[in-house]
C-alpha atoms as a PDB file:
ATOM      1  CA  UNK A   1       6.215 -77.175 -49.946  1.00  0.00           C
ATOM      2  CA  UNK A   2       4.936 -78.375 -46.365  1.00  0.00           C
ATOM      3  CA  UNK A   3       8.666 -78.416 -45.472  1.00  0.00           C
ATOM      4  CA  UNK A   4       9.247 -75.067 -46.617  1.00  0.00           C
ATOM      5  CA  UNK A   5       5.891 -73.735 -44.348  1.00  0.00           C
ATOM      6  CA  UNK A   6       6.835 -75.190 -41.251  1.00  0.00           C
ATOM      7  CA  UNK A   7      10.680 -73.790 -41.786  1.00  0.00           C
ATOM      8  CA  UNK A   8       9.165 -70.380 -42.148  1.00  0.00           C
ATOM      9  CA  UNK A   9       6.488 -71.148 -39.362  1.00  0.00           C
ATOM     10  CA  UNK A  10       9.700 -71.744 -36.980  1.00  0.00           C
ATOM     11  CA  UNK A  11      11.759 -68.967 -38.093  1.00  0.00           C
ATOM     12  CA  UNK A  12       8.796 -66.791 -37.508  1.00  0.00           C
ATOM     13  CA  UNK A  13       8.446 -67.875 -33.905  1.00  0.00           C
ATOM     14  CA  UNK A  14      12.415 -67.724 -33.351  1.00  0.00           C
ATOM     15  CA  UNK A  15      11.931 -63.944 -34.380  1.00  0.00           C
ATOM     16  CA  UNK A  16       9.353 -63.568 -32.010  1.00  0.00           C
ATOM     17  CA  UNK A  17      10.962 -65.161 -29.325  1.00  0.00           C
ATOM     18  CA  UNK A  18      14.249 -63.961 -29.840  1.00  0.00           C
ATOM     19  CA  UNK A  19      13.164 -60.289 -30.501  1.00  0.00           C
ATOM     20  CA  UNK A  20      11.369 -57.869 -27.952  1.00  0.00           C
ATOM     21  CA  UNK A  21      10.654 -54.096 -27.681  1.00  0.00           C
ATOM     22  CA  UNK A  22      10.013 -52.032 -24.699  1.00  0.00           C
ATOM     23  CA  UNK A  23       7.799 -49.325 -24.554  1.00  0.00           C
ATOM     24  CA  UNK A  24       9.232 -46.365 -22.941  1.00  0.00           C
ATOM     25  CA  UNK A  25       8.931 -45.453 -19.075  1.00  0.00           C
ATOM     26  CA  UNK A  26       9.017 -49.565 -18.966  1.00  0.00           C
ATOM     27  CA  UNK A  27      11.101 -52.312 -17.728  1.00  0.00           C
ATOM     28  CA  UNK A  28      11.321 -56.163 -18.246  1.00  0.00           C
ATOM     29  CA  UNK A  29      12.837 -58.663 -16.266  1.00  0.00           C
ATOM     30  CA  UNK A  30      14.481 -61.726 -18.103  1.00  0.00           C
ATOM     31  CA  UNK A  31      15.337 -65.037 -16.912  1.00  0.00           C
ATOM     32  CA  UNK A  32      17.634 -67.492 -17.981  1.00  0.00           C
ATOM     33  CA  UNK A  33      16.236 -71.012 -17.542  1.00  0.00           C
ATOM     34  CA  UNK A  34      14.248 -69.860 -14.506  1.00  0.00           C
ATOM     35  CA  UNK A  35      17.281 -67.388 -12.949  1.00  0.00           C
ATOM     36  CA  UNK A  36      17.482 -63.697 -12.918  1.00  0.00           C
ATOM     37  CA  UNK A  37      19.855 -62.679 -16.345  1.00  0.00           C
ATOM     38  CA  UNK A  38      18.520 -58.770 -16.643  1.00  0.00           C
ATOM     39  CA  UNK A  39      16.037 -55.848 -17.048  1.00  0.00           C
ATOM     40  CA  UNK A  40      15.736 -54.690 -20.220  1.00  0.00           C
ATOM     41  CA  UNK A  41      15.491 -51.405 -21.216  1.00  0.00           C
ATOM     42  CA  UNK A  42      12.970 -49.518 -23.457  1.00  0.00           C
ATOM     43  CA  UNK A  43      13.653 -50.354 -27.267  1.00  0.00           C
ATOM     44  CA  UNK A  44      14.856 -52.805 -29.345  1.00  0.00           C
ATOM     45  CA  UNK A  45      16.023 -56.089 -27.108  1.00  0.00           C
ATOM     46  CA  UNK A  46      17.192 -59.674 -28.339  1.00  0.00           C
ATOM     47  CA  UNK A  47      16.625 -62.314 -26.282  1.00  0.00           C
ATOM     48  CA  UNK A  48      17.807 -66.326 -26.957  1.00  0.00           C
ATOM     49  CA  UNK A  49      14.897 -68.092 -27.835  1.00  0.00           C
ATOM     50  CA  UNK A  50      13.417 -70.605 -25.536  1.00  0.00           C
ATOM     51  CA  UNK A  51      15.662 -70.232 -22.837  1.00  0.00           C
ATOM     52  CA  UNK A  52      15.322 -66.803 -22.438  1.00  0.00           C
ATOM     53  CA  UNK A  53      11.839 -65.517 -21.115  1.00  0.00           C
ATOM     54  CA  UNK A  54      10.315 -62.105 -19.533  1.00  0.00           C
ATOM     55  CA  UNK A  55       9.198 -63.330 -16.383  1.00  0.00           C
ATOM     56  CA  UNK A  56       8.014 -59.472 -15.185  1.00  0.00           C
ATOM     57  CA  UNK A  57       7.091 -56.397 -16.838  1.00  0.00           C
ATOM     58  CA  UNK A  58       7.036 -53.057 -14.641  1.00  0.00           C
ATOM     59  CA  UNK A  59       5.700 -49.589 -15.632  1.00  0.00           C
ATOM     60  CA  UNK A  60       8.183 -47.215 -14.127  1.00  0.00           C
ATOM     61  CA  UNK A  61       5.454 -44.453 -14.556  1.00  0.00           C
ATOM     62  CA  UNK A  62       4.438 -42.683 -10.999  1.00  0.00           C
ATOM     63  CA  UNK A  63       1.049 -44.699  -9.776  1.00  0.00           C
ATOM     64  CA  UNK A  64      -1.672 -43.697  -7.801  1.00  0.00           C
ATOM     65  CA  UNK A  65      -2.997 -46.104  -4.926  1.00  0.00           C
ATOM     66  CA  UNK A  66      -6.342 -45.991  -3.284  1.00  0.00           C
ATOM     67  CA  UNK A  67      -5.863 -46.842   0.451  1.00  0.00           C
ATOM     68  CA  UNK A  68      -8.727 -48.309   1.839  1.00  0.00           C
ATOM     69  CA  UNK A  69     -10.485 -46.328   4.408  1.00  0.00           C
ATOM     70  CA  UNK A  70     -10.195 -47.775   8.216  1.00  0.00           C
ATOM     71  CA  UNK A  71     -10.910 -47.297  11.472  1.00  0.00           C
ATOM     72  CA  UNK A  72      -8.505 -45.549  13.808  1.00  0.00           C
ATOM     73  CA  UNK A  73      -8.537 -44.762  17.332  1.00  0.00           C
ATOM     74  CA  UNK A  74      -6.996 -41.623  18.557  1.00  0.00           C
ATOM     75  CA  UNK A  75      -4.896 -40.514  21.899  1.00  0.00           C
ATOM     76  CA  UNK A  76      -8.115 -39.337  23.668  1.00  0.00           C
ATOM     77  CA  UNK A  77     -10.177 -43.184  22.787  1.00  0.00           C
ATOM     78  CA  UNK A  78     -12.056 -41.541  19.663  1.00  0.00           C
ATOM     79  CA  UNK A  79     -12.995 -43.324  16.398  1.00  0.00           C
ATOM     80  CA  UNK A  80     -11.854 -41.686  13.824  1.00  0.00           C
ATOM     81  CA  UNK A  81     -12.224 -43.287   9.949  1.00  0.00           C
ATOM     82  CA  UNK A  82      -9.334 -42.272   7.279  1.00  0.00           C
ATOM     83  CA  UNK A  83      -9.270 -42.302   3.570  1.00  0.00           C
ATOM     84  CA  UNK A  84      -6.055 -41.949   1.502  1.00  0.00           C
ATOM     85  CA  UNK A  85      -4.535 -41.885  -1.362  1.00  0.00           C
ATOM     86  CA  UNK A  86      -0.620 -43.393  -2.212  1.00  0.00           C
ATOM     87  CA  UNK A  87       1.364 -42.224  -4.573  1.00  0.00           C
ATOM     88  CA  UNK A  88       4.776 -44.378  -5.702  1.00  0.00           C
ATOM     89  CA  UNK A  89       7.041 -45.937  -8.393  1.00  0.00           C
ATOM     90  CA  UNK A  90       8.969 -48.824  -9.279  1.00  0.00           C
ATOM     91  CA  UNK A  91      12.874 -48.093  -9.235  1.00  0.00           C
ATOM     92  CA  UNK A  92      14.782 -51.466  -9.299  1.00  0.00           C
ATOM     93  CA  UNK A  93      12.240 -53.623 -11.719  1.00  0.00           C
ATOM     94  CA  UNK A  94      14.433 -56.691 -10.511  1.00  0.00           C
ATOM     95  CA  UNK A  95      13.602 -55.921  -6.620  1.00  0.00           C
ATOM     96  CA  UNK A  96      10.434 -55.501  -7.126  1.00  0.00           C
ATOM     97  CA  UNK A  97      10.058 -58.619  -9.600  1.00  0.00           C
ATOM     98  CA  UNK A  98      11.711 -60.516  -6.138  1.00  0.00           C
ATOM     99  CA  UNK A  99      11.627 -58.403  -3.244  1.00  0.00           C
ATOM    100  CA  UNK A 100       7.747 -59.202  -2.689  1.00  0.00           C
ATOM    101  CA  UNK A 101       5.260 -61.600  -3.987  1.00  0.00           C
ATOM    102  CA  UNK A 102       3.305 -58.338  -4.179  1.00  0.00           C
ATOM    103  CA  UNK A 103       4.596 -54.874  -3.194  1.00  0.00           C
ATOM    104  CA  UNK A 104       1.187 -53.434  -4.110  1.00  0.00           C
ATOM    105  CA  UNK A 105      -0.560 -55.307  -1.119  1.00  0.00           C
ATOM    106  CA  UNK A 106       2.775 -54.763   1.019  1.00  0.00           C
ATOM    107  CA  UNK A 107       2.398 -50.876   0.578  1.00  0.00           C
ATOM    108  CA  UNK A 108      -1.329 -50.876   1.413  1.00  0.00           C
ATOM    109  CA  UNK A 109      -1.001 -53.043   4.288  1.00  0.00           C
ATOM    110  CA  UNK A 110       1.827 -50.870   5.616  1.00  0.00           C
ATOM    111  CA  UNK A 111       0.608 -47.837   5.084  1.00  0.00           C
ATOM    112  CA  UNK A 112      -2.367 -49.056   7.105  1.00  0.00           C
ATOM    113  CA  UNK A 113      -0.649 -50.072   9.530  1.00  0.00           C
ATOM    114  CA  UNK A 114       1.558 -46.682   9.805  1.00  0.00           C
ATOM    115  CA  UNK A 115      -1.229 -44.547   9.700  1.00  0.00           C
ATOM    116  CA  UNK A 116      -3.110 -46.249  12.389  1.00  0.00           C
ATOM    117  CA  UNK A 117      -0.160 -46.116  14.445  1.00  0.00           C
ATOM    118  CA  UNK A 118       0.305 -42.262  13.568  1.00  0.00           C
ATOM    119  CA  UNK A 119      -3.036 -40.961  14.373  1.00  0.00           C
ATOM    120  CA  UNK A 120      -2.902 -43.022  17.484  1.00  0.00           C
ATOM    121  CA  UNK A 121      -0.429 -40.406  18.975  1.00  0.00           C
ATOM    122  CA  UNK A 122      -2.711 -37.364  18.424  1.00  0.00           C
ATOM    123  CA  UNK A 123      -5.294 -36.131  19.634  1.00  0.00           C
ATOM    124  CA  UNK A 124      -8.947 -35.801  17.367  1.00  0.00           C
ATOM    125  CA  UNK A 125      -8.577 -31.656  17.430  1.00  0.00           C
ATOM    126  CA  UNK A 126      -4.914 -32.611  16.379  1.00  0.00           C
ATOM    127  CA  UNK A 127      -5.616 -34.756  13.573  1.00  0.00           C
ATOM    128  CA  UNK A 128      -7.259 -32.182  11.529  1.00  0.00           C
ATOM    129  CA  UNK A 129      -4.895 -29.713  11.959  1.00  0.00           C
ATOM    130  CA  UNK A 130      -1.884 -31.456  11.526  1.00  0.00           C
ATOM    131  CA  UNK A 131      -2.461 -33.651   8.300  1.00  0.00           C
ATOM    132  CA  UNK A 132       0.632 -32.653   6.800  1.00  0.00           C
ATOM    133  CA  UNK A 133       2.559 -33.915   9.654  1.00  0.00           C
ATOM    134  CA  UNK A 134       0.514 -36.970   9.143  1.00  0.00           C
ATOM    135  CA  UNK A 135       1.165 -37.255   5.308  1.00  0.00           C
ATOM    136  CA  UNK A 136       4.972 -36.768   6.234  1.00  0.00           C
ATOM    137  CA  UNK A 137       4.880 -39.616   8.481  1.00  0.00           C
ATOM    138  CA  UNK A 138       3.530 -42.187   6.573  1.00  0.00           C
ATOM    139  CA  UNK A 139       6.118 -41.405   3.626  1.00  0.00           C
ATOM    140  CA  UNK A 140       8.846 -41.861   5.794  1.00  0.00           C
ATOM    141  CA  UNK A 141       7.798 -44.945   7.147  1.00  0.00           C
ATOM    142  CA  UNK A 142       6.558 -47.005   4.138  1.00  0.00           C
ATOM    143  CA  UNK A 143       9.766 -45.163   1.443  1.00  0.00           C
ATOM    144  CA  UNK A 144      12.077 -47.230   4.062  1.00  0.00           C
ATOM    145  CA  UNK A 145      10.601 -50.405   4.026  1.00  0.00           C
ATOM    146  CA  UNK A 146       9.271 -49.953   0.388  1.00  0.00           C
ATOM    147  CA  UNK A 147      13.324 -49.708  -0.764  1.00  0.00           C
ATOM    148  CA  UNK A 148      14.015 -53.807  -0.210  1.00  0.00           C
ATOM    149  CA  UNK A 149      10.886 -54.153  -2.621  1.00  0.00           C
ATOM    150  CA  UNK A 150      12.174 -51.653  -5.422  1.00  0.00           C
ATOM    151  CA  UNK A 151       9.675 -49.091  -4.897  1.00  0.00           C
ATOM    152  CA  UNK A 152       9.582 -45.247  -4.285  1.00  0.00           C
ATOM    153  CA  UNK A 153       6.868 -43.567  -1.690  1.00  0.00           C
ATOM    154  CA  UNK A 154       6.777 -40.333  -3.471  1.00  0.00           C
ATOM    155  CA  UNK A 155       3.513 -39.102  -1.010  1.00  0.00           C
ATOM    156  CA  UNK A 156       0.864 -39.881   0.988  1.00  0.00           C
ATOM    157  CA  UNK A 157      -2.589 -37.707   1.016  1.00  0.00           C
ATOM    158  CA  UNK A 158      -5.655 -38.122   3.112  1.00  0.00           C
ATOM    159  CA  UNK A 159      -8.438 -37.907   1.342  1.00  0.00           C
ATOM    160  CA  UNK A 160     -10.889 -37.868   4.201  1.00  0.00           C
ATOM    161  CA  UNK A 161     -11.283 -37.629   8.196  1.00  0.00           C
ATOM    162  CA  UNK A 162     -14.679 -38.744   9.377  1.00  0.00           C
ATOM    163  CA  UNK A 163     -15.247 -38.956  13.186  1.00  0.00           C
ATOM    164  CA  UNK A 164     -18.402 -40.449  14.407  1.00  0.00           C
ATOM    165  CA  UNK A 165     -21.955 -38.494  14.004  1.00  0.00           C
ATOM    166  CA  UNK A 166     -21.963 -37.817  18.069  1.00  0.00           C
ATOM    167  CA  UNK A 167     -18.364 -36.233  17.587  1.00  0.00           C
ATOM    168  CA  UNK A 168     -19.710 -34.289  14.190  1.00  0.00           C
ATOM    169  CA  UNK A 169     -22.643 -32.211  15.777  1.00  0.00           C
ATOM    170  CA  UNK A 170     -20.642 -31.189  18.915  1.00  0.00           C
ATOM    171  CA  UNK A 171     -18.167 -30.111  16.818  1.00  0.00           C
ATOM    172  CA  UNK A 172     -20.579 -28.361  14.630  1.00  0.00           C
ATOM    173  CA  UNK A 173     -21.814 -26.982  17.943  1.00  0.00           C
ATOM    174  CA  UNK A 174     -18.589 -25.720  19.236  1.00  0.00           C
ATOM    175  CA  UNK A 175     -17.630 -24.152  15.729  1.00  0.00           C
ATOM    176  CA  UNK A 176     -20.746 -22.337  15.791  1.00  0.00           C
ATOM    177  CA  UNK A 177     -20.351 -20.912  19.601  1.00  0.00           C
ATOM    178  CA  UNK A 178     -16.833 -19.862  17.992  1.00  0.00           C
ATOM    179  CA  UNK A 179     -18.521 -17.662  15.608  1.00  0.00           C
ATOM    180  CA  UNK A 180     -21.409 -16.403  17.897  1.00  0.00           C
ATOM    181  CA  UNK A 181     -18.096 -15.361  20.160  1.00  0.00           C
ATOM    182  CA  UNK A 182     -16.475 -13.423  17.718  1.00  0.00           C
ATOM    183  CA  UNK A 183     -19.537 -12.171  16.343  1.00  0.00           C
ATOM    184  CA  UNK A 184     -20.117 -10.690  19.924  1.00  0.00           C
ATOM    185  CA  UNK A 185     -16.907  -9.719  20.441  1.00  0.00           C
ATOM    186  CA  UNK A 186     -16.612  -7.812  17.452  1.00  0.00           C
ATOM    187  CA  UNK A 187     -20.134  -6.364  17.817  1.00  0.00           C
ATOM    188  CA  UNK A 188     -18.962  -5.080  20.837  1.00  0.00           C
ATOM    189  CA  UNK A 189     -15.603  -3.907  19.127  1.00  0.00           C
ATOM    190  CA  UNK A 190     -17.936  -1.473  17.124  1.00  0.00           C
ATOM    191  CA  UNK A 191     -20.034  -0.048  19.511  1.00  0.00           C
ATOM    192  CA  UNK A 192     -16.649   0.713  21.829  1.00  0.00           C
ATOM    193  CA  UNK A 193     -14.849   2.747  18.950  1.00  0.00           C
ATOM    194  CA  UNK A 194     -18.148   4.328  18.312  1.00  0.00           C
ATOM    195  CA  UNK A 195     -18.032   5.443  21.198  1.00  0.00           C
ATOM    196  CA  UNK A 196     -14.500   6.671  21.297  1.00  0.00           C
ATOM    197  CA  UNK A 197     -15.603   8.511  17.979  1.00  0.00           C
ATOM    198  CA  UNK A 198     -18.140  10.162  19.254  1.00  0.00           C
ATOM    199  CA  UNK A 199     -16.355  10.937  22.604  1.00  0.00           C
ATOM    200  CA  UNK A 200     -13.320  12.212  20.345  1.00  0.00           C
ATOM    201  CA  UNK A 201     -15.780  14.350  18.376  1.00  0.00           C
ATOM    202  CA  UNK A 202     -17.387  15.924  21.138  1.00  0.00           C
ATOM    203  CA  UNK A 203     -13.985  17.094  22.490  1.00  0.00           C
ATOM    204  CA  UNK A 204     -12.475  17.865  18.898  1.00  0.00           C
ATOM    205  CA  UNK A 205     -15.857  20.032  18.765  1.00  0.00           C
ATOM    206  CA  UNK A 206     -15.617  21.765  22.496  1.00  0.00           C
ATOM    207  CA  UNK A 207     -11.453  22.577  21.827  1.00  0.00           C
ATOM    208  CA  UNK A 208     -12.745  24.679  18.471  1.00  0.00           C
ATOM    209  CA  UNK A 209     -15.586  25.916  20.325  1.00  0.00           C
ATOM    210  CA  UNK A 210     -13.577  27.287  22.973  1.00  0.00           C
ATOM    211  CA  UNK A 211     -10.936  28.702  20.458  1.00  0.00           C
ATOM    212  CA  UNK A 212     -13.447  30.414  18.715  1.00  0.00           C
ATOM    213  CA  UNK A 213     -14.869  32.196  22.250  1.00  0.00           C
ATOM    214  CA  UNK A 214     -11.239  33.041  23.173  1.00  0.00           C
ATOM    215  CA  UNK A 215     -10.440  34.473  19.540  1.00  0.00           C
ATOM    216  CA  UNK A 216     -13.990  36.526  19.775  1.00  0.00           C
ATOM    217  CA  UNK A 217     -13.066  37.859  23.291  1.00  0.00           C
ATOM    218  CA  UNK A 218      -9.459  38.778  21.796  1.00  0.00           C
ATOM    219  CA  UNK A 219     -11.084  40.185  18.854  1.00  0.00           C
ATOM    220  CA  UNK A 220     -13.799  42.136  21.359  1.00  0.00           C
ATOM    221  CA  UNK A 221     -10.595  43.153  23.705  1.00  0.00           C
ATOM    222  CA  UNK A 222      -8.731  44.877  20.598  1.00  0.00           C
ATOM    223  CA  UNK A 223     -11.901  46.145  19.343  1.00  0.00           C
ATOM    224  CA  UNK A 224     -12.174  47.844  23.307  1.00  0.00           C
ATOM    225  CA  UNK A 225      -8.280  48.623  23.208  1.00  0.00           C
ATOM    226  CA  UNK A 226      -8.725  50.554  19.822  1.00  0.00           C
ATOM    227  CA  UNK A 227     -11.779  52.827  20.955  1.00  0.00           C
ATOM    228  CA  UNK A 228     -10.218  53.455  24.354  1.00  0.00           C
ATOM    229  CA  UNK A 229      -7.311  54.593  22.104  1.00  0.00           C
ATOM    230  CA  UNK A 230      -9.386  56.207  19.581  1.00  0.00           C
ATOM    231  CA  UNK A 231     -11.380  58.549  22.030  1.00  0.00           C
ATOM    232  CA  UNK A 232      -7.680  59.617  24.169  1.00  0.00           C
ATOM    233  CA  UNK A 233      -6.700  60.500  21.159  1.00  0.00           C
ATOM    234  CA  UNK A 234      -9.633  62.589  19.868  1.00  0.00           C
ATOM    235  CA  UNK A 235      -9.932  64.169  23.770  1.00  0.00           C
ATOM    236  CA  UNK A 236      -6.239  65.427  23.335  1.00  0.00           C
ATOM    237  CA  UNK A 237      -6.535  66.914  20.471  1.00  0.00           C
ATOM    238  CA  UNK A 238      -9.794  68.570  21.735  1.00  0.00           C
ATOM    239  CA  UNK A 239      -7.875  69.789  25.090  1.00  0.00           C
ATOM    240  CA  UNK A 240      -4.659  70.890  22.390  1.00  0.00           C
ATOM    241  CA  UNK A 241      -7.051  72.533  20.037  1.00  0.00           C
ATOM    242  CA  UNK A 242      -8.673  74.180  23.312  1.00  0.00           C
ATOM    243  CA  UNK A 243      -5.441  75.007  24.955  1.00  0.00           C
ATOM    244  CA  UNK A 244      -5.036  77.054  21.634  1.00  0.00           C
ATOM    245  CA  UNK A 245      -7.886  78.806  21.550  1.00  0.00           C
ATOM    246  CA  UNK A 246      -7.574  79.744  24.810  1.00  0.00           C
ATOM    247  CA  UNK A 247      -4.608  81.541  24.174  1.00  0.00           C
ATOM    248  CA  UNK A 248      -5.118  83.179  21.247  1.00  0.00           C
ATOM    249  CA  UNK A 249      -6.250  86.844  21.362  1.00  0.00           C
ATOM    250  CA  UNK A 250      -9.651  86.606  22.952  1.00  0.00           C
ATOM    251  CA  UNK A 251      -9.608  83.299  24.359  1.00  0.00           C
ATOM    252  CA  UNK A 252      -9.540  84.153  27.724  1.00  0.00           C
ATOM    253  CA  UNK A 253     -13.221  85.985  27.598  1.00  0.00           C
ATOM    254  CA  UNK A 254     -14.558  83.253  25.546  1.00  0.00           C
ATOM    255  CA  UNK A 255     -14.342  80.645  28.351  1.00  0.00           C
ATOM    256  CA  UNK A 256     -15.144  83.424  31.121  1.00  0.00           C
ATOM    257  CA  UNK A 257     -18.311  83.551  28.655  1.00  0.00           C
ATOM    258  CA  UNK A 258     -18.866  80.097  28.066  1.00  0.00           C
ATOM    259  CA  UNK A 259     -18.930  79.514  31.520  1.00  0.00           C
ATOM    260  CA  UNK A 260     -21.524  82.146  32.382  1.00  0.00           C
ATOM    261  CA  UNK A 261     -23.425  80.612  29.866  1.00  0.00           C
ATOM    262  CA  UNK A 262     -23.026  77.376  31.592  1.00  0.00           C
ATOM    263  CA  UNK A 263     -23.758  78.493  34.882  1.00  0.00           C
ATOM    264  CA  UNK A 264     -27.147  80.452  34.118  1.00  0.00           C
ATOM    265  CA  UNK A 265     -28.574  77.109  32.232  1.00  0.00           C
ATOM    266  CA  UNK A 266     -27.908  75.329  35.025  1.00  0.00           C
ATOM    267  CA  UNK A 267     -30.011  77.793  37.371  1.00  0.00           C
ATOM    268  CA  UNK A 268     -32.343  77.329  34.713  1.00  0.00           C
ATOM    269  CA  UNK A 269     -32.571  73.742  34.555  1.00  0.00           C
ATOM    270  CA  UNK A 270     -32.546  73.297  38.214  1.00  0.00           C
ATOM    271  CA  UNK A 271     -35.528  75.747  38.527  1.00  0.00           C
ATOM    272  CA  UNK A 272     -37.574  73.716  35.593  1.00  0.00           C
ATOM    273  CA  UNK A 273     -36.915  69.982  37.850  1.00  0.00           C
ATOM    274  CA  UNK A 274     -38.424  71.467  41.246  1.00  0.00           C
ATOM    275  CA  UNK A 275     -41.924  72.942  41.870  1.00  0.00           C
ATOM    276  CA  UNK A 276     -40.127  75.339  44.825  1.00  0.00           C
ATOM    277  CA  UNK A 277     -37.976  78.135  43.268  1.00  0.00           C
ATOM    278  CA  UNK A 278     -34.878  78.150  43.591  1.00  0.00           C
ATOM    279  CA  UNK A 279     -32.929  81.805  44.327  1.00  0.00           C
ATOM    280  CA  UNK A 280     -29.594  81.465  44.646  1.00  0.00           C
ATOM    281  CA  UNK A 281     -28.360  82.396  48.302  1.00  0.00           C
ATOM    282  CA  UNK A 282     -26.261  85.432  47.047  1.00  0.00           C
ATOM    283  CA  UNK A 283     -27.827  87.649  44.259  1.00  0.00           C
ATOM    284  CA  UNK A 284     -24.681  89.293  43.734  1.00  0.00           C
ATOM    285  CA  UNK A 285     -23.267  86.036  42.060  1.00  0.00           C
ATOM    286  CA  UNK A 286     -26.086  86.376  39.470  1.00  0.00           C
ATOM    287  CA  UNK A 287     -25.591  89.833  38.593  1.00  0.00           C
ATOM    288  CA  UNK A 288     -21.442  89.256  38.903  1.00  0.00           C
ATOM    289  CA  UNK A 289     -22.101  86.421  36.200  1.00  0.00           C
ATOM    290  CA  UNK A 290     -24.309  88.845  33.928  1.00  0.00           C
ATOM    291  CA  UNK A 291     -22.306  91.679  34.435  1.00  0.00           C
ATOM    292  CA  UNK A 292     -19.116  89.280  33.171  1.00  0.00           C
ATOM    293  CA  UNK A 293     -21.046  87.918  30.626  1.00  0.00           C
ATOM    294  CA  UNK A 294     -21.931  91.895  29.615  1.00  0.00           C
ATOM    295  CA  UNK A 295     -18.192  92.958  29.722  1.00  0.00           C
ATOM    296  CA  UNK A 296     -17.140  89.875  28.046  1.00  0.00           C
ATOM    297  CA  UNK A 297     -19.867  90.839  25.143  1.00  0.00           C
ATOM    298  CA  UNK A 298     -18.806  94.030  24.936  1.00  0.00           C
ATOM    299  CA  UNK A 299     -15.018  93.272  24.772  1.00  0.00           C
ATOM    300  CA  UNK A 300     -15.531  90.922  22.234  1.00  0.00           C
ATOM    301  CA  UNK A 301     -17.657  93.523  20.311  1.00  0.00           C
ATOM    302  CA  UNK A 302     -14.847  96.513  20.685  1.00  0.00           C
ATOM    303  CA  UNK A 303     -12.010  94.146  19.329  1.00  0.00           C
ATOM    304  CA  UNK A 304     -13.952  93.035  16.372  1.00  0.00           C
ATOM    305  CA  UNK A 305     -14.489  96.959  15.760  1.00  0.00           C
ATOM    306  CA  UNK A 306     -10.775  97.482  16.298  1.00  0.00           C
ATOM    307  CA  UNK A 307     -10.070  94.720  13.653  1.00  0.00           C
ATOM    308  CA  UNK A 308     -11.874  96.229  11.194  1.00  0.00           C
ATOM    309  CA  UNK A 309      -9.931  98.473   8.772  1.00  0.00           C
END
C-alpha cells in the first residue's frame, strides 16, 4: 500500500512538472538544464520533467509605468520638475528574460535620462507649449534602446510641469497683464465701432434727411409748375371767351361801356383817398365818357327792342 502511495505521489508530481498552461496575452521562457530551449505559448504546454524549468514568465499585456518626478534644468538655467507616465510591452519574452537584469529599471532610468536631456534644449515658455514634441522625443529615444531588451515604448506622457514658486507668480503675473491687455484692447474695440455706428447713423440719417428736402422742394416745384399752368390756362380761355364776346353783335359797346364804367370809379375812388378834390383837367373827357356811356345805353336798349318779335 505505501508503495502504491508514493508511485502515485511521483506520478502526480511528473504531471505537474511535465504539464503547464499559459494564460493568454502571456509568455514563458523554458530552460533546458540552465540554457535557453523556448517561450511557450498560451495553452496547453508539456515540458520534460526535472530538466525542463520556466525560468521567466512575461505578461505581454500593454503596462503602465510611473516615472519618477525629477529635477530638470532648462536652456535659459531654470528649474523645472517633471512627472510622467510610460507606457510599453514585452515583445520578445526571451530578450527580455536576457537582454537586462531588469528592463523595468533600464526604461525608467533612460527615460530619465532622455527627458532631462530633452527639456534641456528648450526654453521654460517652450516646455509648456511643446509637450508633444517632448512626449515624441522620449519615445524615440528609449523604443531604440528598449528593442535589445525585448520591449516596446508605445508612449510617453507628462503628467506634470512644476517650475519653482518665484517662476509661478510671475507667470501668474504676466498671464494676468495678458488679459488686462486684451481686456483693454477690446474695450477699446467697442467704443471705436460705436463710434463708427453712430458716425454711420448720423450720415445714413442726414442722406434721408436731405432726400426728403429735395423730394419736398420737387414736390413744391410741380405743385408751382401746375398752378402757373393752371392759371395760363384759365387766363386764355378768359381772353378766348372775351375775344368772343367782343365780337359778337354788341360786343364792341359793351367794353366801350365797361370801360366808362371803369374810368368814372376810378375818379371816384381817387376823390374818396384825398381831402383836395380832384377835377379832372378837361371836363369835356367827363361828359365824352357819360355821353358814350349814354349812347352805348341807349344802343344796347334799341337792339334789344329790335330783337324782340
Amino acid at each position: 500500500m505505501e508503495v502504491v502511495l508514493i508511485v502515485l505521489v511521483i506520478a502526480v508530481v511528473f504531471v505537474v512538472r511535465s504539464i503547464k498552461v499559459v494564460p493568454q496575452q502571456h509568455a514563458w521562457v523554458v530552460e533546458r538544464l540552465g540554457k535557453y530551449e523556448s517561450t511557450l505559448a498560451p495553452g496547453l504546454n508539456l515540458l520534460v520533467p526535472f530538466i525542463d524549468r520556466v525560468a521567466y514568465q512575461h505578461s505581454l499585456k500593454e503596462i503602465p509605468l510611473d516615472v519618477p518626478s525629477q529635477v530638470c534644468i532648462t536652456k535659459d538655467n531654470t528649474q523645472l520638475t517633471v512627472d510622467g507616465i510610460l507606457y510599453f510591452q514585452v515583445t520578445d519574452a526571451m530578450r527580455a528574460s536576457y537582454g537586462s537584469s531588469n528592463y523595468i529599471i533600464a526604461i525608467t532610468q533612460l527615460a530619465q535620462t532622455t527627458l532631462r536631456s530633452v527639456i534641456g534644449r528648450m526654453e521654460l515658455d517652450k516646455t509648456f507649449e511643446e509637450r508633444a514634441a517632448i512626449n515624441t522625443s522620449v519615445v524615440l529615444s528609449l523604443d531604440e534602446a528598449a528593442l535589445n531588451w525585448g520591449v516596446k515604448v508605445l508612449r510617453y506622457e507628462i503628467k506634470d510641469l512644476t517650475p519653482p514658486a518665484e517662476i509661478l507668480r510671475s507667470m501668474q503675473a504676466q498671464i494676468t497683464a495678458e488679459r488686462e491687455k486684451r481686456a483693454l484692447i477690446a474695450a477699446s474695440e467697442g467704443r471705436r465701432q460705436e463710434q463708427i455706428n453712430i458716425a454711420t447713423g448720423a450720415r445714413e440719417a442726414a442722406i434721408a434727411r436731405s432726400e426728403g428736402d429735395k423730394q419736398a422742394e420737387i414736390n413744391k416745384a410741380q405743385g408751382a409748375a401746375a398752378a402757373i399752368t393752371a392759371v395760363a390756362t384759365a387766363s386764355a380761355d378768359a381772353i378766348r371767351q372775351i375775344a368772343a364776346a367782343i365780337g359778337s353783335p354788341g360786343g364792341e359797346q359793351a367794353v366801350q361801356l365797361k370801360v366808362a364804367e371803369k374810368a368814372i370809379d376810378a375818379y371816384h375812388a381817387l376823390a374818396k383817398t384825398n381831402n383836395s378834390m380832384i377835377v379832372p383837367g378837361n371836363m369835356s373827357e367827363v361828359s365824352g365818357l357819360i355821353a358814350t356811356a349814354m349812347a352805348v345805353m341807349k344802343g344796347a336798349g334799341a337792339g334789344a327792342a329790335s330783337a324782340k318779335p
